[in-house]
Protein backbone atom coordinates (compact mmCIF):
# COMPACT_ATOMS: atom_id res chain seq x y z
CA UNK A 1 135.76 0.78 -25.73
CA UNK A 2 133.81 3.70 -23.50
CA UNK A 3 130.76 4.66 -25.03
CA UNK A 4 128.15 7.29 -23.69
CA UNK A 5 125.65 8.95 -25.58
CA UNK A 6 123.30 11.75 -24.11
CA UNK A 7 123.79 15.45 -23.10
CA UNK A 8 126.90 16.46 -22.07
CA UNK A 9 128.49 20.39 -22.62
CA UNK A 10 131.49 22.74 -22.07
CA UNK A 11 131.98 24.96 -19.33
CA UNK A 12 133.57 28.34 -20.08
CA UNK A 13 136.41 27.09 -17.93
CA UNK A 14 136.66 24.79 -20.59
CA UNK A 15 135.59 21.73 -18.18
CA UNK A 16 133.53 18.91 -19.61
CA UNK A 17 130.63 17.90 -17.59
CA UNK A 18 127.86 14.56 -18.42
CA UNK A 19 124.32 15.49 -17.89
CA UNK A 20 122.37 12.97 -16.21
CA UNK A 21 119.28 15.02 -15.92
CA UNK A 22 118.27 18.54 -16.15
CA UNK A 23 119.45 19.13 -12.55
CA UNK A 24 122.24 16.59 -11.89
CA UNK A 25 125.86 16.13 -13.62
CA UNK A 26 129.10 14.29 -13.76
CA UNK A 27 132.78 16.02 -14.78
CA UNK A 28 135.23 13.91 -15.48
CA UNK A 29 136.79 15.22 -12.18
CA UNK A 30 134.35 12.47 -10.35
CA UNK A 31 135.31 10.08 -12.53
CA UNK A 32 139.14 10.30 -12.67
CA UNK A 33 139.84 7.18 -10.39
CA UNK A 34 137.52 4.75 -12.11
CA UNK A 35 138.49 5.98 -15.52
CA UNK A 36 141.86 5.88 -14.89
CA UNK A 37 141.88 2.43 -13.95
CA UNK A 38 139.61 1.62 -16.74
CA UNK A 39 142.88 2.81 -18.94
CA UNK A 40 145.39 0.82 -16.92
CA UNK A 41 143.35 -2.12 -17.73
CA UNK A 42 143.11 -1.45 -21.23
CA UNK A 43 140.50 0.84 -22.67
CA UNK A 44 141.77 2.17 -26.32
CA UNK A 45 138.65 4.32 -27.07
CA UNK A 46 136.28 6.50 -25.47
CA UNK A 47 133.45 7.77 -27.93
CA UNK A 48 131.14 10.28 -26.52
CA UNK A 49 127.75 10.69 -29.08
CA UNK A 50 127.20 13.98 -27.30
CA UNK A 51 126.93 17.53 -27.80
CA UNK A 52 129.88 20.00 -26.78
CA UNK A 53 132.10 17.35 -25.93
CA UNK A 54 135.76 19.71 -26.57
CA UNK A 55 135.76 19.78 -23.00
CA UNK A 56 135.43 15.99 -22.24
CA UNK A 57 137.97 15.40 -24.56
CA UNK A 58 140.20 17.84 -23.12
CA UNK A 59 140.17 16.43 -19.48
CA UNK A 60 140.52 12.89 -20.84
CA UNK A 61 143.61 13.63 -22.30
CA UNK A 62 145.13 14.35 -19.30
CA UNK A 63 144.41 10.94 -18.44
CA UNK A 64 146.54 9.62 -20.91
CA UNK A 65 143.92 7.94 -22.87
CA UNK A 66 144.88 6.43 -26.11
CA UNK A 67 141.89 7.49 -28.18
CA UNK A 68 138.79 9.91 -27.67
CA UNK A 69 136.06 10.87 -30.22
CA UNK A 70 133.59 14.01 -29.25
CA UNK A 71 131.17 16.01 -30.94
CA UNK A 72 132.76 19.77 -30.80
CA UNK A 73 129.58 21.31 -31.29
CA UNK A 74 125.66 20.76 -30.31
CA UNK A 75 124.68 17.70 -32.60
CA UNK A 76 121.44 16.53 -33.05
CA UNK A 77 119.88 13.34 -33.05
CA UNK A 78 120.42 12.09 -36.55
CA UNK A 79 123.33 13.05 -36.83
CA UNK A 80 124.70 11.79 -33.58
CA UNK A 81 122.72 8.31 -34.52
CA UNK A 82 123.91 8.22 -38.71
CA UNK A 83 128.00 8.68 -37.45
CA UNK A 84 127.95 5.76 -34.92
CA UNK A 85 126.14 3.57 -37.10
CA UNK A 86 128.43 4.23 -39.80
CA UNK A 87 131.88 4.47 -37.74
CA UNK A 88 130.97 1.10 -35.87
CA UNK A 89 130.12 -0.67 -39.54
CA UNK A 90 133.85 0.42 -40.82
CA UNK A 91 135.45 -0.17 -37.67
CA UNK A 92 134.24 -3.36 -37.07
CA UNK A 93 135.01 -4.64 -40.56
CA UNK A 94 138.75 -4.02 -40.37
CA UNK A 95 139.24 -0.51 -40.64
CA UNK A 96 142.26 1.46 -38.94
CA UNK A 97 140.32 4.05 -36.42
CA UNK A 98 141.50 6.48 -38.59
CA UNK A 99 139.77 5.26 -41.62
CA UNK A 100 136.71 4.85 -39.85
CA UNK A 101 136.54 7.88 -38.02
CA UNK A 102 137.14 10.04 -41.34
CA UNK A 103 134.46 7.80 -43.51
CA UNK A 104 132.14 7.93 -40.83
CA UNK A 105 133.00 11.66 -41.38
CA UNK A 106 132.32 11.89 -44.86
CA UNK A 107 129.27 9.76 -44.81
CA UNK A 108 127.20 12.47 -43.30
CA UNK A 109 127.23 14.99 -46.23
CA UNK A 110 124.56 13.69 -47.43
CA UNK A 111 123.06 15.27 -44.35
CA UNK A 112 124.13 18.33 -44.97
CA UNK A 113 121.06 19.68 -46.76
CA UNK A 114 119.47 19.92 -43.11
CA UNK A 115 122.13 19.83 -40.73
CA UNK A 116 124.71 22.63 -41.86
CA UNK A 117 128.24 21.42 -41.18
CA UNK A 118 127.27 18.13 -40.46
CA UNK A 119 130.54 16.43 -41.34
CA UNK A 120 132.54 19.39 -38.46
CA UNK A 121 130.94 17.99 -35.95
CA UNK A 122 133.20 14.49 -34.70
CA UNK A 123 136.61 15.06 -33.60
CA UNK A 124 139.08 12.12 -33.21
CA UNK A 125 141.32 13.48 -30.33
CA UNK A 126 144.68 10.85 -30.68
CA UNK A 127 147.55 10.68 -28.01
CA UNK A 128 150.17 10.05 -30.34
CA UNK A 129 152.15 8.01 -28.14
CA UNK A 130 150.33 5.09 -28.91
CA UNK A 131 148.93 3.36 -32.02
CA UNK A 132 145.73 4.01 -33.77
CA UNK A 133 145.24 0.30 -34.62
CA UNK A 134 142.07 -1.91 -35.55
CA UNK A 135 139.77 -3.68 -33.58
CA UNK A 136 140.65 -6.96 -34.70
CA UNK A 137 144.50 -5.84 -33.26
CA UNK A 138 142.59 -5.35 -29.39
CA UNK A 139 141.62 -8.27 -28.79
CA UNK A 140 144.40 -10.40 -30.41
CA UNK A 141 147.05 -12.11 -28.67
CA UNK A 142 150.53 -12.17 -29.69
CA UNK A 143 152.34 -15.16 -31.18
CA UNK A 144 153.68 -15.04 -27.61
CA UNK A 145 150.85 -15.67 -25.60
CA UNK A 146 149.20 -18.29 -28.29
CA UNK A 147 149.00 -21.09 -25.81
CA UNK A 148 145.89 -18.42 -23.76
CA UNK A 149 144.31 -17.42 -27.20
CA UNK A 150 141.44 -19.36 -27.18
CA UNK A 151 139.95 -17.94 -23.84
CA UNK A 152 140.98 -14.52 -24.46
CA UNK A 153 139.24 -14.18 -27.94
CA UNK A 154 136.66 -15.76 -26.81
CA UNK A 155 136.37 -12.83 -24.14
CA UNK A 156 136.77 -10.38 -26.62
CA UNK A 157 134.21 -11.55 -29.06
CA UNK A 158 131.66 -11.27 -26.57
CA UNK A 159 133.04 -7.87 -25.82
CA UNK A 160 132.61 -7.07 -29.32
CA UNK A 161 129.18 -8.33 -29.27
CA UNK A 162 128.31 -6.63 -26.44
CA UNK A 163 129.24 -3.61 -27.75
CA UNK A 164 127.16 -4.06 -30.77
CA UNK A 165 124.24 -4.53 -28.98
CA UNK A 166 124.91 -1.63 -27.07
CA UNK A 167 125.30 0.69 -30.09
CA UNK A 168 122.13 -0.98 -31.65
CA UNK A 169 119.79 -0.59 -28.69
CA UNK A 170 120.85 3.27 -28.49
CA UNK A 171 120.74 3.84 -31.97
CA UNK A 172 117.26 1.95 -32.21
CA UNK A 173 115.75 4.05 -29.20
CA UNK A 174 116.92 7.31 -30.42
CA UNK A 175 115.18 6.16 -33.49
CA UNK A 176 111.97 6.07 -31.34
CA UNK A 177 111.19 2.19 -32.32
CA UNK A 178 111.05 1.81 -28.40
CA UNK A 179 108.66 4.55 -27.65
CA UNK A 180 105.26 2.57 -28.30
CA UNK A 181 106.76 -0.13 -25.93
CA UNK A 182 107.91 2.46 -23.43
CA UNK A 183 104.69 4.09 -23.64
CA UNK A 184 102.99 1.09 -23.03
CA UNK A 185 104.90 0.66 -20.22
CA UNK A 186 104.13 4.17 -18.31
CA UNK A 187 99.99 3.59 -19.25
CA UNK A 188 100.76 0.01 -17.21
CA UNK A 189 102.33 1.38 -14.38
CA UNK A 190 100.11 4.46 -13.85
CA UNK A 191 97.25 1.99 -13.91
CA UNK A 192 99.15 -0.07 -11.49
CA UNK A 193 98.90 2.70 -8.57
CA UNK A 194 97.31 2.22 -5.50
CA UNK A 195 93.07 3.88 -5.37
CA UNK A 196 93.24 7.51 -4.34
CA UNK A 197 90.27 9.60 -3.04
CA UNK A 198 88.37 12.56 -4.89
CA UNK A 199 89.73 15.83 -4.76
CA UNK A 200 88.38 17.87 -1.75
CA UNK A 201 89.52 20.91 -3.07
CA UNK A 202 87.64 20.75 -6.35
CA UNK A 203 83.70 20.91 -6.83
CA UNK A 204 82.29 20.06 -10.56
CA UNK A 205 79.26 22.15 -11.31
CA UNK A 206 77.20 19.93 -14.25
CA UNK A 207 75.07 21.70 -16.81
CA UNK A 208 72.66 18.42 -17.42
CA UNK A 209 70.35 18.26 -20.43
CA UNK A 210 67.52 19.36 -17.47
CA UNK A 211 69.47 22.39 -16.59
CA UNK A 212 69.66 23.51 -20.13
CA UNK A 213 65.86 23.36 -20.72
CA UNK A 214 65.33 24.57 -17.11
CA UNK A 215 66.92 27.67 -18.59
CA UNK A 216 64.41 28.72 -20.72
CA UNK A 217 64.64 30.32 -24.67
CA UNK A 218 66.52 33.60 -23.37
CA UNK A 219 69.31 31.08 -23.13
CA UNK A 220 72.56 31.65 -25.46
CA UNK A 221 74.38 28.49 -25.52
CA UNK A 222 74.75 26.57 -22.32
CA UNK A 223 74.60 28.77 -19.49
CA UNK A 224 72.38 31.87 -19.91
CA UNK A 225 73.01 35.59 -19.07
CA UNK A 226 70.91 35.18 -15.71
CA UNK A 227 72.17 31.90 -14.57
CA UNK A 228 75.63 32.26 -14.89
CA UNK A 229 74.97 35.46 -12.61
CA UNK A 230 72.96 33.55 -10.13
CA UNK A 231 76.14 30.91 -10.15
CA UNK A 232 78.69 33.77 -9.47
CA UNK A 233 76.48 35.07 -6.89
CA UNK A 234 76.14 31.80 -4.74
CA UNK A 235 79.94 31.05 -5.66
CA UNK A 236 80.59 34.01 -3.56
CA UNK A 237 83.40 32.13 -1.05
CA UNK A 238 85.13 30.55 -3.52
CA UNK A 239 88.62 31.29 -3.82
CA UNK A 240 89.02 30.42 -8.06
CA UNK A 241 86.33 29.85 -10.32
CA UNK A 242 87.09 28.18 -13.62
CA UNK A 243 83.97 28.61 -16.40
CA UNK A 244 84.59 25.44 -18.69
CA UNK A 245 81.97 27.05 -21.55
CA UNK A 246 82.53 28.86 -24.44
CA UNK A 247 81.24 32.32 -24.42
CA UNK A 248 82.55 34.07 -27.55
CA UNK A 249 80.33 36.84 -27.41
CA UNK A 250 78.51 39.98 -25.38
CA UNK A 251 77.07 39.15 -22.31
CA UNK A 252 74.00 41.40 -20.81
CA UNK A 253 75.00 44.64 -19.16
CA UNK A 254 73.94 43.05 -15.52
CA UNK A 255 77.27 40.67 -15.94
CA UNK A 256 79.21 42.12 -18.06
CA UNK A 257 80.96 44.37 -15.14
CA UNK A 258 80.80 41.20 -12.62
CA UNK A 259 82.73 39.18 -15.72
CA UNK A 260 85.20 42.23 -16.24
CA UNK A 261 85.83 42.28 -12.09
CA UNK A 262 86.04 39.06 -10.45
CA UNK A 263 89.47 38.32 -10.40
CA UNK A 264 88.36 35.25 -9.38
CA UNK A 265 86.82 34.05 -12.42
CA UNK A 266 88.88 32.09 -15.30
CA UNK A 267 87.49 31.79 -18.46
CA UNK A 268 87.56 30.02 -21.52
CA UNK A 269 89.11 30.13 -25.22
CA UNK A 270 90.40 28.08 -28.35
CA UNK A 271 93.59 28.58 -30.56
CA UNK A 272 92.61 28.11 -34.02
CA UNK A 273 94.13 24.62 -36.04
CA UNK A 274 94.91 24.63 -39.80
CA UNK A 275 93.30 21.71 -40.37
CA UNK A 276 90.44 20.73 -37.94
CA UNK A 277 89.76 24.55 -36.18
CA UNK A 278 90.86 27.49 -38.70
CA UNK A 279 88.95 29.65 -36.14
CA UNK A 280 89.21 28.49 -33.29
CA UNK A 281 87.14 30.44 -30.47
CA UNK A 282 87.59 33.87 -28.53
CA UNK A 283 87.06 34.53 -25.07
CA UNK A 284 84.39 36.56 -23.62
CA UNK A 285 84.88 39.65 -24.38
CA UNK A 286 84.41 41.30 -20.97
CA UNK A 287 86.92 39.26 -19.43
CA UNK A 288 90.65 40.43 -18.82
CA UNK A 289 93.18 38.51 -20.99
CA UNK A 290 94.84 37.61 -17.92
CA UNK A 291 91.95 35.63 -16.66
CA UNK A 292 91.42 33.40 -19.98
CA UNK A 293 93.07 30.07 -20.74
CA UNK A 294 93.32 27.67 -23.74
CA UNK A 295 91.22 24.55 -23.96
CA UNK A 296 93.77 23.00 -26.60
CA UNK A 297 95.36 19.73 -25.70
CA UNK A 298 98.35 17.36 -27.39
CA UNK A 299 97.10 14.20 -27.88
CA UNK A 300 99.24 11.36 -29.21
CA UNK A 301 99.30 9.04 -32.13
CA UNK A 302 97.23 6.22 -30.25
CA UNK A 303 94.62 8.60 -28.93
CA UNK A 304 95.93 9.03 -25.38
CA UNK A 305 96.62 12.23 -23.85
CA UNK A 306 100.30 11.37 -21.75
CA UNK A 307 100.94 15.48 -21.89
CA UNK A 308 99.60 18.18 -20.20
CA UNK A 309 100.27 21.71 -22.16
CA UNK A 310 100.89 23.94 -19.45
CA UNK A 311 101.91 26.89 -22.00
CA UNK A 312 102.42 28.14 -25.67
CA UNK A 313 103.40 30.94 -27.90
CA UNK A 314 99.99 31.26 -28.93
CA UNK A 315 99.28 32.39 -33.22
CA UNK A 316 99.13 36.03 -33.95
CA UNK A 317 95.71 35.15 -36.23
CA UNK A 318 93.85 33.04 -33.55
CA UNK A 319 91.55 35.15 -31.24
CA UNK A 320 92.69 32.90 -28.63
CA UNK A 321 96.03 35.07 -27.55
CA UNK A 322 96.17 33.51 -24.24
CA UNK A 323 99.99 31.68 -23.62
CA UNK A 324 98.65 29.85 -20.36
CA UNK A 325 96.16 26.73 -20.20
CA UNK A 326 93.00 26.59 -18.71
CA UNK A 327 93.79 24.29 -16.13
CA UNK A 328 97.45 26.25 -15.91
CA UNK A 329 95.53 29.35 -15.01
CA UNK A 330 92.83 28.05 -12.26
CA UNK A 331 96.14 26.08 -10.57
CA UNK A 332 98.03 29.20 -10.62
CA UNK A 333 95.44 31.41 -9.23
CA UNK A 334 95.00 29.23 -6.91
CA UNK A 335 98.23 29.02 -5.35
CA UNK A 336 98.09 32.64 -5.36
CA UNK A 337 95.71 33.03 -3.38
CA UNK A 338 97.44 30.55 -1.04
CA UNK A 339 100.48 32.90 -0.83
CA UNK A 340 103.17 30.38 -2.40
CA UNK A 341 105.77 32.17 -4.84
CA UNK A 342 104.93 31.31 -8.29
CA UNK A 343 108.05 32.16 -11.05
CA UNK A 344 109.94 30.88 -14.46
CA UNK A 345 113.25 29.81 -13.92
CA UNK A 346 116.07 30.81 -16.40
CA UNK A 347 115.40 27.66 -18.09
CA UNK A 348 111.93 28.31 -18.14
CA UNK A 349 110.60 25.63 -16.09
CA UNK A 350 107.42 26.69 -13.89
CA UNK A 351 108.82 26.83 -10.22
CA UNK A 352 106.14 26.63 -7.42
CA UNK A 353 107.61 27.65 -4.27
CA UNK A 354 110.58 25.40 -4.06
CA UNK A 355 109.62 22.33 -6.02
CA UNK A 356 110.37 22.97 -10.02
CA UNK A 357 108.14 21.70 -12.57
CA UNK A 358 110.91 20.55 -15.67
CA UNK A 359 109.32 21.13 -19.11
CA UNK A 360 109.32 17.69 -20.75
CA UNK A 361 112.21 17.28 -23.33
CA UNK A 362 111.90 16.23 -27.11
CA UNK A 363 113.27 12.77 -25.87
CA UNK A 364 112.00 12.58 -22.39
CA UNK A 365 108.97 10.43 -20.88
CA UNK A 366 109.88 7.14 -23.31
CA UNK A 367 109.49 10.21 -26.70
CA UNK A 368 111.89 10.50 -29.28
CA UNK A 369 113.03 12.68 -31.31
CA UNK A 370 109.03 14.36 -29.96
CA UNK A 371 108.18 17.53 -32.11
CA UNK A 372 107.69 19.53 -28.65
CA UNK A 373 105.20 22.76 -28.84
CA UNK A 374 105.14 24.85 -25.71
CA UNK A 375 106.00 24.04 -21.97
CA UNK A 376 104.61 20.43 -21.56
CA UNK A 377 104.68 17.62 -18.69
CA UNK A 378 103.78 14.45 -18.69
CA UNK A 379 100.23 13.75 -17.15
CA UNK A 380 99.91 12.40 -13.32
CA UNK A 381 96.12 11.03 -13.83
CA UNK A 382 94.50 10.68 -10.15
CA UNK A 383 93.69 7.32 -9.79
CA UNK A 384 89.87 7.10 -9.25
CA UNK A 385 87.28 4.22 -10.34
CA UNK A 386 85.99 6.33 -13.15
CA UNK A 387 86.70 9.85 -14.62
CA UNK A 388 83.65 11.73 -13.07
CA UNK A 389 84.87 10.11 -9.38
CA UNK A 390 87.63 13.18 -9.39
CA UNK A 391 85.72 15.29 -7.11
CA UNK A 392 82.58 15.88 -5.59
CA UNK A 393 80.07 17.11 -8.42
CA UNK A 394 76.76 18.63 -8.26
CA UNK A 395 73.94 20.18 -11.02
CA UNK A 396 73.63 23.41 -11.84
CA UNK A 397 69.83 23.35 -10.09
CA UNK A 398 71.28 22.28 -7.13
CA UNK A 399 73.56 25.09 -6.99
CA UNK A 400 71.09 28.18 -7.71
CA UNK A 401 68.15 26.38 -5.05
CA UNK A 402 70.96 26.80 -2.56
CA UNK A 403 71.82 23.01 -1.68
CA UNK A 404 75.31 23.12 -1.88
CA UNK A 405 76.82 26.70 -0.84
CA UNK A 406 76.37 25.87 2.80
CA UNK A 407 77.82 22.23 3.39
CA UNK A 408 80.29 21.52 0.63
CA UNK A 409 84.20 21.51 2.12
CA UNK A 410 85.55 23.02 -1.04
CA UNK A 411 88.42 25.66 -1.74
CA UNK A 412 88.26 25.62 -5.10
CA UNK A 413 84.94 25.46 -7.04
CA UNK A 414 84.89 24.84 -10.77
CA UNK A 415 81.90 25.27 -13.33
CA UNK A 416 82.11 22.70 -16.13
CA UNK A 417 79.95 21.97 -18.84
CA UNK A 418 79.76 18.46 -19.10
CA UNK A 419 77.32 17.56 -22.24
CA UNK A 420 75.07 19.54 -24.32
């Protein structure tokens, strides 16, 4: 028995093709030789737990294979998961293939109330020159050959067994009772990687708690009217400048046309949440939607943030109607101004110059079965002794006295509010 289960589709030539990843593939084409053999040697079934698979099935058949089963249509997950479990429990208990196949079938009605034509979906694809059969009839000897029985069905129980397995760890993983292990298992190795050095290209300006009262009562929130100006001014060679503060309302009418004209500047907003934000937070007025990104983040069960949200559709009620991130926005501008080509692929993975960012699938990174909102990656933390060790930082008085414009080796400078 052949199984595989993953992505796999149809050409319109009507050519089946295995998808390894979301750039590479395999047709059946590359694997005519080994397969082949495989069938000289004995394989009676080839199940494929994949979507589209008519076209699998189709070049298999010219390979003379006894038995294939397919999916003849996009199937997802549980679906995929509840027939193997089933057809495997029939099979294995004495079944003919047929039998199995067709309860396995029937079993996955009771999906039907969410998956629409669940019970279409597997196709048993039978050369009819040879015998459907049972299992227990491939691994028995004749009366013939009774003298090598012992050996042989010993081989074939472990066969057997090792198919089981098999079937249970996929079925279990698609399940997603791996994914805290696997998780586990990328925080270990990230935390594994050799030291790196701070960012040159980044500069954190801190707002500390002496900056705030430095600032005087005229002060609306964290940075007031006149020091925010003052920063702009002496931020005057940067080449992006991200504003990490809420400022959800009028400014003064000395910055509001600086705000409205640096295309420099990228500011700051919040999509509202049903439950914890029913707000959420607008962006300053004066600035350009095209300058503002989203502070919202995906953070998982455990606490940890694994994903970065580089985009979203965002809701037609929050006053946050950014799609781009923050962080998305201040890289992008960026690279802009560095003259690399910045563009959406047809599959709508971010492409920078020629190196393509792929969007993180609902069962990609060690997820499964991973409700997935917007275009999201998985995070590549810089490894640094501590968080604020990511770049070169300095305080908001240090910036307006002067001290830093003249010496710091920065390209990109970034304002952050840090605590209030």
């Amino acid at each position: 028995m052949l199984f595989f289960g993953g992505h796999s589709h149809t050409s319109q030539q009507l050519q089946g093709y295995i998808q390894i990843n979301e750039q590479e593939r395999l047709s059946i084409e590359q694997l005519r030789y080994g397969l082949r053999k495989t069938i000289s040697l004995g394989l009676k079934l080839a199940i494929f737990n994949s979507c589209d698979g008519l076209g699998l099935a189709r070049e298999l058949g010219d390979l003379q294979i006894p038995q294939v089963i397919v999916m003849r249509e996009p199937v997802p997950n549980r679906v995929a998961q509840a027939f193997l479990r089933n057809f495997l429990t029939t099979f294995a208990a004495g079944a003919s293939l047929f039998t199995a196949v067709r309860e396995a079938r029937e079993k996955l009605q009771s999906l039907e109330s969410l998956f629409p034509c669940a019970t279409w979906l597997p196709v048993l694809c039978h050369n009819p020159a040879e015998k459907s059969g049972r299992w227990q009839d491939w691994y028995e000897l004749r009366s013939a050959h009774s003298s090598n029985s012992i050996p042989w069905r010993k081989s074939a129980r472990q066969t057997a067994l090792a198919v089981a397995i098999a079937g249970l760890t996929v079925t279990t993983r698609a399940l997603g009772l791996w994914q805290p292990m696997e998780l586990w298992t990328y925080d270990r190795f990230l935390n594994l990687r050799p030291a790196e050095k701070a960012d040159e290209r980044l500069l954190v300006v801190e707002i500390t708690e002496s900056d705030l009262k430095a600032q005087g009562p005229q002060r609306q929130g964290s940075l007031s009217d006149t020091a925010f100006e003052q920063a702009l001014q002496e931020l005057s060679s940067a080449a992006v400048i991200g504003a990490d503060i809420y400022r959800d309302y009028a400014s003064q009418p000395a910055l509001v046309q600086q705000l409205a004209t640096d295309d420099r500047l990228i500011s700051l907003c919040k999509n509202r949440d049903v439950q914890f934000d029913p707000t959420g937070i607008a962006p300053p007025p004066e600035v350009p939607l095209s300058q503002v990104g989203f502070s919202d983040f995906v953070e998982d069960r455990d606490g940890i943030l694994r994903r970065h949200l580089l985009l979203m559709t965002p809701d037609a009620a929050s006053p946050c109607q950014t799609p781009y991130a923050f962080s998305t926005q201040i890289a992008l501008r960026y690279l802009f101004s560095q003259d690399l080509a910045v563009e959406f692929t047809s599959s709508g993975n971010l492409q920078l110059g020629d190196r393509v960012l792929v969007r993180l699938p609902s069962n990609g990174g060690g997820y499964q079965g991973l409700a997935m909102a917007g275009n999201q990656l998985m995070l590549n933390y810089r490894q640094v002794p501590n968080p604020t060790a990511i770049s070169d930082r300095v305080t908001l008085s240090q910036l307006l006295s002067g001290q830093v414009a003249s010496s710091a080796p920065v390209t990109i400078w970034t304002g952050r509010i840090v605590r209030d």
